[in-house]
N, C-alpha and C. Protein backbone atom coordinates (compact mmCIF):
# COMPACT_ATOMS: atom_id res chain seq x y z
N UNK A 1 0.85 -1.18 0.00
CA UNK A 1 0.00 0.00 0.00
C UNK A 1 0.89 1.24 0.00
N UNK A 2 0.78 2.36 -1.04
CA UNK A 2 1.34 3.35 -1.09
C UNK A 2 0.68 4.01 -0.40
N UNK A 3 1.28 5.74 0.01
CA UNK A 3 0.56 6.49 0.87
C UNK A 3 1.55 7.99 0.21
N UNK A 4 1.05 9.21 0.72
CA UNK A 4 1.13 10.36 -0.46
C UNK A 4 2.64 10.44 -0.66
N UNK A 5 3.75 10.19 0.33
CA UNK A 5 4.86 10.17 -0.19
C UNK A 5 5.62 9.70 -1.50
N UNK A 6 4.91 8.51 -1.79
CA UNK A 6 5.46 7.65 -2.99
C UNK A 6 6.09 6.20 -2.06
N UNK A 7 5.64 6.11 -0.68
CA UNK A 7 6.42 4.66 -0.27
C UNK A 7 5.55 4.52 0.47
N UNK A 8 5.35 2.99 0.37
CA UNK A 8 5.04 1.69 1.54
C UNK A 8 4.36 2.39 2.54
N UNK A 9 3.27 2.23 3.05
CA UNK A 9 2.76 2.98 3.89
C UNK A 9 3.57 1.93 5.10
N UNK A 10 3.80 0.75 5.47
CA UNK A 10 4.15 0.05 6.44
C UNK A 10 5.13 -0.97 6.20
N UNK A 11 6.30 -0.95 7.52
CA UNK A 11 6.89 -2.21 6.98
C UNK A 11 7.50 -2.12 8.53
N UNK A 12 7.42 -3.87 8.13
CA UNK A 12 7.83 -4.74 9.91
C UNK A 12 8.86 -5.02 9.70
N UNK A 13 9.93 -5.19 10.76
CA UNK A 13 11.19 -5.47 10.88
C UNK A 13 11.13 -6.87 12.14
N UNK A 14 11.22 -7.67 11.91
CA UNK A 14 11.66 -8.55 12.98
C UNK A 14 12.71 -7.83 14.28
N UNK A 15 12.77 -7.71 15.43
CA UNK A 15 13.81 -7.01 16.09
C UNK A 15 13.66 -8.22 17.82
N UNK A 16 14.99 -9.50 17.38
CA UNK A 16 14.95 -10.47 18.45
C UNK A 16 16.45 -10.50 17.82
N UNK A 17 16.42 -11.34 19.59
CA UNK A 17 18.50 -11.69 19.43
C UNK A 17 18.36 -12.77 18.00
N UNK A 18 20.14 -12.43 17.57
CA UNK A 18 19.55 -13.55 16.80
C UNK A 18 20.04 -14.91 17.43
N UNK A 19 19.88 -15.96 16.91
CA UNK A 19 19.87 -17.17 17.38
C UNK A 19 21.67 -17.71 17.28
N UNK A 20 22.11 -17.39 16.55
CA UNK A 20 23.71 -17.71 16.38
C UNK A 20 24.42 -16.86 17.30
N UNK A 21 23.76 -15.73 18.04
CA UNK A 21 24.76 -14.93 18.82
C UNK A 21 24.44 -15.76 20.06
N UNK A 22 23.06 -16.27 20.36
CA UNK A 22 22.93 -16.97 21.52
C UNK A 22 23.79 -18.05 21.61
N UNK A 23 23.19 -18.98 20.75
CA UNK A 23 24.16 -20.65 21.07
C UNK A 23 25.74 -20.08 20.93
N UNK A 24 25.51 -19.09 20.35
CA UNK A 24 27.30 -18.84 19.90
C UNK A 24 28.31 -18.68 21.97
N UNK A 25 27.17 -18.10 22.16
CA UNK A 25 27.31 -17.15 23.71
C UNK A 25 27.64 -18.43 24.59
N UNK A 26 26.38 -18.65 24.58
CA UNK A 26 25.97 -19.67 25.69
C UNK A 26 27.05 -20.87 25.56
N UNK A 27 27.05 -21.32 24.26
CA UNK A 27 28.55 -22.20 24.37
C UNK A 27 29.61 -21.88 25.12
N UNK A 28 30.15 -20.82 24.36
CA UNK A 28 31.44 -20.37 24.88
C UNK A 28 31.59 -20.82 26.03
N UNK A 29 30.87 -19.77 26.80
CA UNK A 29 30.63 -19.63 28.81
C UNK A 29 30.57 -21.02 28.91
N UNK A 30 29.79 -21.28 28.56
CA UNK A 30 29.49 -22.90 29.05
C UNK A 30 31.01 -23.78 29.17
N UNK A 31 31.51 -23.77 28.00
CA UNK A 31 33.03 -24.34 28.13
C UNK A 31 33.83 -23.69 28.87
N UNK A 32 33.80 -22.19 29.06
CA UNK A 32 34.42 -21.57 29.69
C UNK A 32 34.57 -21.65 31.42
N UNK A 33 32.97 -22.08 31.87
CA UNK A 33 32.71 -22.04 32.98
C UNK A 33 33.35 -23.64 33.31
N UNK A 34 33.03 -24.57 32.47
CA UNK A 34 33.36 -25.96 32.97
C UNK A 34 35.08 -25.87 32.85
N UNK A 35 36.02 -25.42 31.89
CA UNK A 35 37.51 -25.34 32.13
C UNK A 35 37.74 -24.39 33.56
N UNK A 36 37.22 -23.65 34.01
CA UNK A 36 37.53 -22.91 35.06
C UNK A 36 37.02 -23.27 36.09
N UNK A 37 36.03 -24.10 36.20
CA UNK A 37 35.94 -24.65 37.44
C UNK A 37 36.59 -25.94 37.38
N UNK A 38 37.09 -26.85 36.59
CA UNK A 38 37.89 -27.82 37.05
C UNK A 38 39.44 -27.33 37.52
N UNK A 39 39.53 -26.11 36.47
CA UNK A 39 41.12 -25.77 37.48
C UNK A 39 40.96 -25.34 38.72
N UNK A 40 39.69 -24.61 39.22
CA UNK A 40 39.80 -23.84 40.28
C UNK A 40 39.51 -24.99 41.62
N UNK A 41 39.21 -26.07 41.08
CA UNK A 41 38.70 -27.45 41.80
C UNK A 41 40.26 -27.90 42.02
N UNK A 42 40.84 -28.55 41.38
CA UNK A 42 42.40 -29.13 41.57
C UNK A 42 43.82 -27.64 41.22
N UNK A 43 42.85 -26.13 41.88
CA UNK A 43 44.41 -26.10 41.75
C UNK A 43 44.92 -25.99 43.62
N UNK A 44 46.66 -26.11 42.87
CA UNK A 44 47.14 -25.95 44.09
C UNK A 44 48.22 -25.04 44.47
N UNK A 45 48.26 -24.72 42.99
CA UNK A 45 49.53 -23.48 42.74
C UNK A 45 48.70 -21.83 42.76
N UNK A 46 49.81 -20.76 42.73
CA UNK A 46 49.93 -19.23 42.99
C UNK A 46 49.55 -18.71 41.68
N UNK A 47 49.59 -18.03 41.16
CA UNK A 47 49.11 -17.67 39.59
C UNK A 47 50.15 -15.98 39.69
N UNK A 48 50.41 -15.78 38.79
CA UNK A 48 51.11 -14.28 38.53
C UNK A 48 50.38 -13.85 37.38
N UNK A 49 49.69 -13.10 37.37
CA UNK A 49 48.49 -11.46 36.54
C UNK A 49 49.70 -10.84 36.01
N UNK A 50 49.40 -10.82 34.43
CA UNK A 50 50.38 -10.03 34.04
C UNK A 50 51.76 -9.41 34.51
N UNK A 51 52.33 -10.23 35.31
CA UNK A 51 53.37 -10.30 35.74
C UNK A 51 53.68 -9.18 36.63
N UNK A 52 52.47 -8.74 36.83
CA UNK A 52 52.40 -7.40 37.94
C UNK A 52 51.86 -7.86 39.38
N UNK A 53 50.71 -8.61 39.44
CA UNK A 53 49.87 -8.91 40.19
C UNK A 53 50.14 -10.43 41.01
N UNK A 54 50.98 -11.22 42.33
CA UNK A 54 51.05 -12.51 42.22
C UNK A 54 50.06 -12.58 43.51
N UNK A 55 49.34 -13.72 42.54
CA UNK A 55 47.72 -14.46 43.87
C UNK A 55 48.77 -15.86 44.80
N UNK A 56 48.13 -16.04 45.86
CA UNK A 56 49.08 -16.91 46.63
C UNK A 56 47.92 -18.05 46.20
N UNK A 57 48.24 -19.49 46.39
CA UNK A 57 47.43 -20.29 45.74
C UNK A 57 45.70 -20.48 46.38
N UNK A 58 45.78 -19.77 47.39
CA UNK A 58 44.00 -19.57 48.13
C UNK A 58 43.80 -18.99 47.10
N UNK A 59 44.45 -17.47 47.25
CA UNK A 59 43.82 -16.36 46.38
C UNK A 59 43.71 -16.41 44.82
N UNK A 60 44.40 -17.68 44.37
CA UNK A 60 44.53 -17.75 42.98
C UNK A 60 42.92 -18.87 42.45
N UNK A 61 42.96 -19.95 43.41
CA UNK A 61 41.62 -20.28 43.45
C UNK A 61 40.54 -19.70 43.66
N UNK A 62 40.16 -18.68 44.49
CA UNK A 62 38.96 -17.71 44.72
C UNK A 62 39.03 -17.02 43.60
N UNK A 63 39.87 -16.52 42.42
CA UNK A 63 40.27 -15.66 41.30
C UNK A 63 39.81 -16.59 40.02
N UNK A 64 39.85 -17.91 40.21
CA UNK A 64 39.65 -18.89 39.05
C UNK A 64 37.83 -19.07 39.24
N UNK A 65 37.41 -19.38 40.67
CA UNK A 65 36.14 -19.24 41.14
C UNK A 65 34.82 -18.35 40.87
N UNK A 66 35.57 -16.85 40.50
CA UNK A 66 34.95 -15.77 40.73
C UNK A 66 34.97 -16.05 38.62
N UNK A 67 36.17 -15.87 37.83
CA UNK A 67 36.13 -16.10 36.87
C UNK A 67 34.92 -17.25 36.20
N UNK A 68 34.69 -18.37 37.07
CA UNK A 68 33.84 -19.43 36.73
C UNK A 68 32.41 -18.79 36.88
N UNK A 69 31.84 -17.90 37.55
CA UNK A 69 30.95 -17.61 38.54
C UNK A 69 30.22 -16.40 36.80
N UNK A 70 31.60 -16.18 36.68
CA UNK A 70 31.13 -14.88 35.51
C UNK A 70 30.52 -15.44 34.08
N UNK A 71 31.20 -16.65 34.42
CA UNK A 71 31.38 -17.64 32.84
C UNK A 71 29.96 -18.18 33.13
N UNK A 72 29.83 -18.48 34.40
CA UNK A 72 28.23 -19.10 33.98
C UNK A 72 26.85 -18.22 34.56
N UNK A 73 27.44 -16.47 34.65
CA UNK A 73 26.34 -16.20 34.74
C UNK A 73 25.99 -15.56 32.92
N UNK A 74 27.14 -15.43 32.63
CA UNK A 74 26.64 -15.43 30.82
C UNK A 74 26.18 -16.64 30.65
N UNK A 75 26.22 -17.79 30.90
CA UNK A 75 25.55 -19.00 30.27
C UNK A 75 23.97 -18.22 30.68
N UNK A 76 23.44 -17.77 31.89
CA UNK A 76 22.23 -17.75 32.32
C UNK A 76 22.00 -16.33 31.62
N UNK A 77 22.43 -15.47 31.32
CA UNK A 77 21.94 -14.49 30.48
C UNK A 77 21.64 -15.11 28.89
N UNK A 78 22.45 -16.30 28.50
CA UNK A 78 22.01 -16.70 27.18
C UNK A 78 20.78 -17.13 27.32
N UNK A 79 20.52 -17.84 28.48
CA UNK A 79 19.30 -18.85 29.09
C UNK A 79 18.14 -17.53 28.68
N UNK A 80 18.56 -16.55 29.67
CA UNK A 80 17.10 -15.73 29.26
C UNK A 80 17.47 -14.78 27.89
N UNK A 81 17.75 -14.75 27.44
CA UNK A 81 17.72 -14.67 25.71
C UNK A 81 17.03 -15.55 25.15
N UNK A 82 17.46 -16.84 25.28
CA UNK A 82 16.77 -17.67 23.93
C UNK A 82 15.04 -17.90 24.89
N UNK A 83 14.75 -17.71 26.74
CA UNK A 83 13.11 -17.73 26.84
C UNK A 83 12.92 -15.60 26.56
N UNK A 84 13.36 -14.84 26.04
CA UNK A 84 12.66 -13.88 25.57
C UNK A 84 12.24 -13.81 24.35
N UNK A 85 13.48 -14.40 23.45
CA UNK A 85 13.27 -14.73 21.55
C UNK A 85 12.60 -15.23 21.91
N UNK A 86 11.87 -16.69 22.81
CA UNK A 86 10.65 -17.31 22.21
C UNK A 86 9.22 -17.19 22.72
N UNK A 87 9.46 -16.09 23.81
CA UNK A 87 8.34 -15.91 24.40
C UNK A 87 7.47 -14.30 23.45
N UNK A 88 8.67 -13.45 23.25
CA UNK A 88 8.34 -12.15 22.58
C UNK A 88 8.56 -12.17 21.35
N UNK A 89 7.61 -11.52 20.62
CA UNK A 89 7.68 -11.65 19.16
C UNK A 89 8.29 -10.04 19.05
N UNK A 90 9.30 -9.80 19.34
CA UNK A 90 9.89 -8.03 19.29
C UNK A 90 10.05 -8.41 17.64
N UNK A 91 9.99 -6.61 17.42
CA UNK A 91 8.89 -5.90 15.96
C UNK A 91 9.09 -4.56 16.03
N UNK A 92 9.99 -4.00 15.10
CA UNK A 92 9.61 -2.73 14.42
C UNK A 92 9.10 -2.36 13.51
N UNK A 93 7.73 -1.78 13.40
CA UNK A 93 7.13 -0.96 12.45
C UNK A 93 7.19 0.45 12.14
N UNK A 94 7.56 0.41 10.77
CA UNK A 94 8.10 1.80 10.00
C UNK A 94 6.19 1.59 9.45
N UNK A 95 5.47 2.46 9.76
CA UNK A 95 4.59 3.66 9.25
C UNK A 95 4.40 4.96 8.71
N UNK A 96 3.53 5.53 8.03
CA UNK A 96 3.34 6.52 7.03
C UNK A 96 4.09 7.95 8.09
N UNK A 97 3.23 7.72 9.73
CA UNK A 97 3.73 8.74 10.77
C UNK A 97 4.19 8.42 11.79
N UNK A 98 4.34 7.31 11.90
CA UNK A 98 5.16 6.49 13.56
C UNK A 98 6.04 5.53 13.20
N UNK A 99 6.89 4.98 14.00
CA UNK A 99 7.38 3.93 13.93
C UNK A 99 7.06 3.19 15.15
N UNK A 100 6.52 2.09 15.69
CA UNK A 100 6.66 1.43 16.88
C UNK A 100 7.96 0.28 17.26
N UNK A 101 8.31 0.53 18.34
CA UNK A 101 9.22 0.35 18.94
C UNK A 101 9.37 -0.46 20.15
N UNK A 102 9.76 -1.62 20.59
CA UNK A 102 9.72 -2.11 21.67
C UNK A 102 10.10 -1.09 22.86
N UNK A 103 9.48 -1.31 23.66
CA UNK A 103 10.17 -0.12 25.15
C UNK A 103 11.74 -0.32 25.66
N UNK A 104 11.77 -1.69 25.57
CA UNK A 104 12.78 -2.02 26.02
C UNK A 104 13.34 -2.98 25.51
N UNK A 105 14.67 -3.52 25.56
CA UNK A 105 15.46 -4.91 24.70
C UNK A 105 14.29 -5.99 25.47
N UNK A 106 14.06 -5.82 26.80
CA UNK A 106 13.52 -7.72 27.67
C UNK A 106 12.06 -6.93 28.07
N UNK A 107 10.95 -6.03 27.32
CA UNK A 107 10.07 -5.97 27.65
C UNK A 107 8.81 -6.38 26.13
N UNK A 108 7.85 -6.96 26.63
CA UNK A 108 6.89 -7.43 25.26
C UNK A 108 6.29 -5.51 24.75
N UNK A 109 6.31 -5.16 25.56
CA UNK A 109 5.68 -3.99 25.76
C UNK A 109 6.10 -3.15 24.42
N UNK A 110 5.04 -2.33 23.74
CA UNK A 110 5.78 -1.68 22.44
C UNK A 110 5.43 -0.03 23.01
N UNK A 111 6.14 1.25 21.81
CA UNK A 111 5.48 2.46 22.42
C UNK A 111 5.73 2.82 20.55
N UNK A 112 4.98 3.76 20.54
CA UNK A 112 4.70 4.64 19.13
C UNK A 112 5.76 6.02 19.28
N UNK A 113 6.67 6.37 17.81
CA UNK A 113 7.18 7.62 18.12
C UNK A 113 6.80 8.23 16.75
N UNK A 114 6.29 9.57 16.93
CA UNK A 114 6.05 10.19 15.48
C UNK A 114 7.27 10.71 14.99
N UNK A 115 7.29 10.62 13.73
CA UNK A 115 8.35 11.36 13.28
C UNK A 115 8.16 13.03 13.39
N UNK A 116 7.47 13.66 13.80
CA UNK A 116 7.45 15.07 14.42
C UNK A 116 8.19 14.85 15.67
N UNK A 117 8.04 14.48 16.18
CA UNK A 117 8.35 14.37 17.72
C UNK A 117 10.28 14.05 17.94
N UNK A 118 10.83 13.83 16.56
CA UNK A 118 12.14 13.17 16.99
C UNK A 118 13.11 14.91 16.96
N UNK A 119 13.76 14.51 17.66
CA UNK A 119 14.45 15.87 17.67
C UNK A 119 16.14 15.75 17.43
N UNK A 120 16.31 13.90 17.97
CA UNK A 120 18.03 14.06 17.75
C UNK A 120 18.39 12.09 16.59
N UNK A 121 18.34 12.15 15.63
CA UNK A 121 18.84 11.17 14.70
C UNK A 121 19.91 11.04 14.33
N UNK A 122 20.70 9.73 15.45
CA UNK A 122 22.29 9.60 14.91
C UNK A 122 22.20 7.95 15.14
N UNK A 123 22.69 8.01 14.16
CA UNK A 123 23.72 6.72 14.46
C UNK A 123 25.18 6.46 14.31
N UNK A 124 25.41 5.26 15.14
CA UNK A 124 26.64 5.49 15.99
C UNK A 124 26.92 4.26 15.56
N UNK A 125 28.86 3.61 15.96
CA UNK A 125 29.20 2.64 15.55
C UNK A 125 29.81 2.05 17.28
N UNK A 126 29.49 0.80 17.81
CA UNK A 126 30.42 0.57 19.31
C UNK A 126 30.65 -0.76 18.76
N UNK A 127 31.75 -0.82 17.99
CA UNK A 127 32.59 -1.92 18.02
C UNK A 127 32.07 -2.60 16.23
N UNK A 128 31.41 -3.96 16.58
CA UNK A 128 31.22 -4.06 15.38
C UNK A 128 29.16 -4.07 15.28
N UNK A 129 28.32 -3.30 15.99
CA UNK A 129 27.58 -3.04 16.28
C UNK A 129 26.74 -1.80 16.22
N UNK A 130 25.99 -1.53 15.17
CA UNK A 130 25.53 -0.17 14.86
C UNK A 130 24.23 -0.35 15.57
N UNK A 131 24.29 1.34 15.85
CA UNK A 131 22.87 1.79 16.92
C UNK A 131 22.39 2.80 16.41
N UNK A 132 21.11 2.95 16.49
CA UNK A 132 20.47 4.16 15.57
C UNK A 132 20.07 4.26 17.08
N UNK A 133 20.15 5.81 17.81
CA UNK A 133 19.75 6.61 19.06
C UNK A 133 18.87 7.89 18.67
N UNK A 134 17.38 7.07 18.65
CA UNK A 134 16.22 8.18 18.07
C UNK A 134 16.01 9.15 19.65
N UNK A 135 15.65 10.67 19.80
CA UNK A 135 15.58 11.19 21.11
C UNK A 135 14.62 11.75 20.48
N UNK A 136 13.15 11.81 21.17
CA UNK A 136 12.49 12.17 21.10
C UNK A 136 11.08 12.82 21.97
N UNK A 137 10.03 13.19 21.99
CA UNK A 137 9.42 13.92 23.01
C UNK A 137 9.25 13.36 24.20
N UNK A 138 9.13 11.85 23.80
CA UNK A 138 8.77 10.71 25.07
C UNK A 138 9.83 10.53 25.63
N UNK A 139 11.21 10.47 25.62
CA UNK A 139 12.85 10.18 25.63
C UNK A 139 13.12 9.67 24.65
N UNK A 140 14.33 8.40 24.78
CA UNK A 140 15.30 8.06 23.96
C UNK A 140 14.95 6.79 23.46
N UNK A 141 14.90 6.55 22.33
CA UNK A 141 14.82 5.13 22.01
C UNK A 141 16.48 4.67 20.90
N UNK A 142 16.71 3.71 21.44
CA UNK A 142 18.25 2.94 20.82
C UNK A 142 17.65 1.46 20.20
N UNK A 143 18.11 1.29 19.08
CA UNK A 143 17.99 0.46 18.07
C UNK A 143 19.22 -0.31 17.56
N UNK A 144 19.49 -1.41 17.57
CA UNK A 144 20.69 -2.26 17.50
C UNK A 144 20.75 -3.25 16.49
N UNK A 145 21.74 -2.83 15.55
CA UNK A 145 21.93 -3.86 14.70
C UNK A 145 22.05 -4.86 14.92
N UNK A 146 22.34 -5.51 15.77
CA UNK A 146 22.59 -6.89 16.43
C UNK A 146 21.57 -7.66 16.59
N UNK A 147 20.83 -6.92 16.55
CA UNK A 147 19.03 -8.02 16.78
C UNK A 147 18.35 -7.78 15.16
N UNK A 148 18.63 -7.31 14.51
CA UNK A 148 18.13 -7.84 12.98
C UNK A 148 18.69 -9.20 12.19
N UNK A 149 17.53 -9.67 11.62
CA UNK A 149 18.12 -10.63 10.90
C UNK A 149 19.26 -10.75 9.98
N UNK A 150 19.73 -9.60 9.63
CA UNK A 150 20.73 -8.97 9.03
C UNK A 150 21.72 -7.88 9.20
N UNK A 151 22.64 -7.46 8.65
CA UNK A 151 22.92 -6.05 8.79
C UNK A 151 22.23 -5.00 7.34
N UNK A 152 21.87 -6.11 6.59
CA UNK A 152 20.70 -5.24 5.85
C UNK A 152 19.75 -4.77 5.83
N UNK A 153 18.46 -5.64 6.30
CA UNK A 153 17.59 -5.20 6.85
C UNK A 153 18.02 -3.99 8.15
N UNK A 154 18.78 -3.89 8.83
CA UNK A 154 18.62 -2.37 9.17
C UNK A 154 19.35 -1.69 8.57
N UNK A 155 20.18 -1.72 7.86
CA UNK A 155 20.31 -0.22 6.87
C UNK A 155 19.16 0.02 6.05
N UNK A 156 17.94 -1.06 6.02
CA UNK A 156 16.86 -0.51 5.39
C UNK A 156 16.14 0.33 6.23
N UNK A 157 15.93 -0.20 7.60
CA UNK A 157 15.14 0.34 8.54
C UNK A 157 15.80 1.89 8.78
N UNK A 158 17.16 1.76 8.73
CA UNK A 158 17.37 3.24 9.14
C UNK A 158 17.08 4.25 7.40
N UNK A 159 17.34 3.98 6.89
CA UNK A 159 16.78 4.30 5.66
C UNK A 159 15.34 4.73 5.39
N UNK A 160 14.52 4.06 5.53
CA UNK A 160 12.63 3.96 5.85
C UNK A 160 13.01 5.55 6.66
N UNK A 161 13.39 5.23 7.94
CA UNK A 161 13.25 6.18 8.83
C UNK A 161 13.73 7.57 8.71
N UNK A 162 14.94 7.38 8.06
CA UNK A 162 15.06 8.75 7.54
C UNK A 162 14.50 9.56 6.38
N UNK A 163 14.17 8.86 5.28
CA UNK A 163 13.27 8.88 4.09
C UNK A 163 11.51 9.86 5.06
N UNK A 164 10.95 9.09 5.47
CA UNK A 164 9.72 9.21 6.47
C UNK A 164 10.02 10.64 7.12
N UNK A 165 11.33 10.91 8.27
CA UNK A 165 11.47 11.85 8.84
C UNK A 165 11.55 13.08 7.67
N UNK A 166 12.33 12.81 7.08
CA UNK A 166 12.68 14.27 6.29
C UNK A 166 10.90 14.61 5.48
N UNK A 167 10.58 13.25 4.93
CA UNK A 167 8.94 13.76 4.13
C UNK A 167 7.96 14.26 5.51
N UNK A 168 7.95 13.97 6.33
CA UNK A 168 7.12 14.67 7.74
C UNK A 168 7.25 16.02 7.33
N UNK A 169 6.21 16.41 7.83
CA UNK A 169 6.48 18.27 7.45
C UNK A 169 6.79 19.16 8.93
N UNK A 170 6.63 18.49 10.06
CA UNK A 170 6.98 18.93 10.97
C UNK A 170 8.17 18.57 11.85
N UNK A 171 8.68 17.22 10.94
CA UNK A 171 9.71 16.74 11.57
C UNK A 171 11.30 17.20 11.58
N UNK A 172 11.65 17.22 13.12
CA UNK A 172 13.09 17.65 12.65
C UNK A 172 14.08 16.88 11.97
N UNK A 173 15.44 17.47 11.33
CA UNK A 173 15.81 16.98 10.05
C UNK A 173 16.92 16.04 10.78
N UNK A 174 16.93 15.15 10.46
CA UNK A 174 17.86 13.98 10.93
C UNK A 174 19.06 13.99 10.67
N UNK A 175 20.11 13.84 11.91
CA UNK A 175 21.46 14.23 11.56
C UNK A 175 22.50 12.57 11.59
């Protein structure tokens, strides 16, 4: 369906972890946590930290412990990743005057932002991870390449969105 601009009056974006960053995750830790707790189980030696730092062999076990402790609380953050992907169907919709937006990365909950209403459009690069940081009348909404099925599909989405903002007649101009 067209609408007076000349585009798509609507289009959905899938927006969930994807599934290869999970098992990818959750593995890791998982091996990670089981090699570090068998050393931290049989050790009996001191450990030296970058050759700055030497643990006496208690303190080098409580250090392998605490390391294990980290390794498998990422296993349990993968855990609730893959029950949010399957419990929430997270969804961005690009519309003629809104886009809807989940509230949050771990909430089902969605909120509407008009493209009048946006006042600051950037996106940003943190690592190998692009974020589109919409600020707008309600606050801030952040958008992450990392949860599209692609890195294409959101250069479309940010695309839609800027296309949309600039045709708004009240909207500010996206930087």
């Amino acid at each position: 369906m067209m609408n007076g601009y000349g585009m798509e009056s609507q289009h959905e974006f899938s927006y969930v972890p994807r599934w290869s960053t999970i098992i990818t995750c959750g593995a890791f830790f998982s091996v990670c946590a089981v090699v570090l707790g068998m050393k931290a189980r049989a050790n009996d030696a001191g450990m030296l930290l970058d050759g700055l730092i030497r643990l006496s062999p208690g303190a080098a076990t409580i250090f392998l412990w605490v390391l294990c402790s980290i390794a498998l609380l990422m296993v349990f953050l993968s855990i609730v990743l893959m029950v949010q992907r399957l419990r929430y169907a997270g969804r961005i919709v690009v519309r003629a005057d809104d886009i809807i937006v989940p509230v949050s990365p771990w909430s089902g909950r969605e909120q509407s932002v008009a493209y009048r209403s946006m006042t600051e459009f950037k996106l940003v690069r943190m690592r190998w991870v692009r974020i589109l940081r919409i600020v707008h009348g309600g606050g801030v909404c952040t958008i992450a390449s990392s949860r599209f099925a692609s890195d294409a599909h959101f250069s479309e989405l940010v695309e839609l969105i800027r296309r949309r903002c600039a045709a708004a007649a009240d909207c500010s101009t996206p930087g």
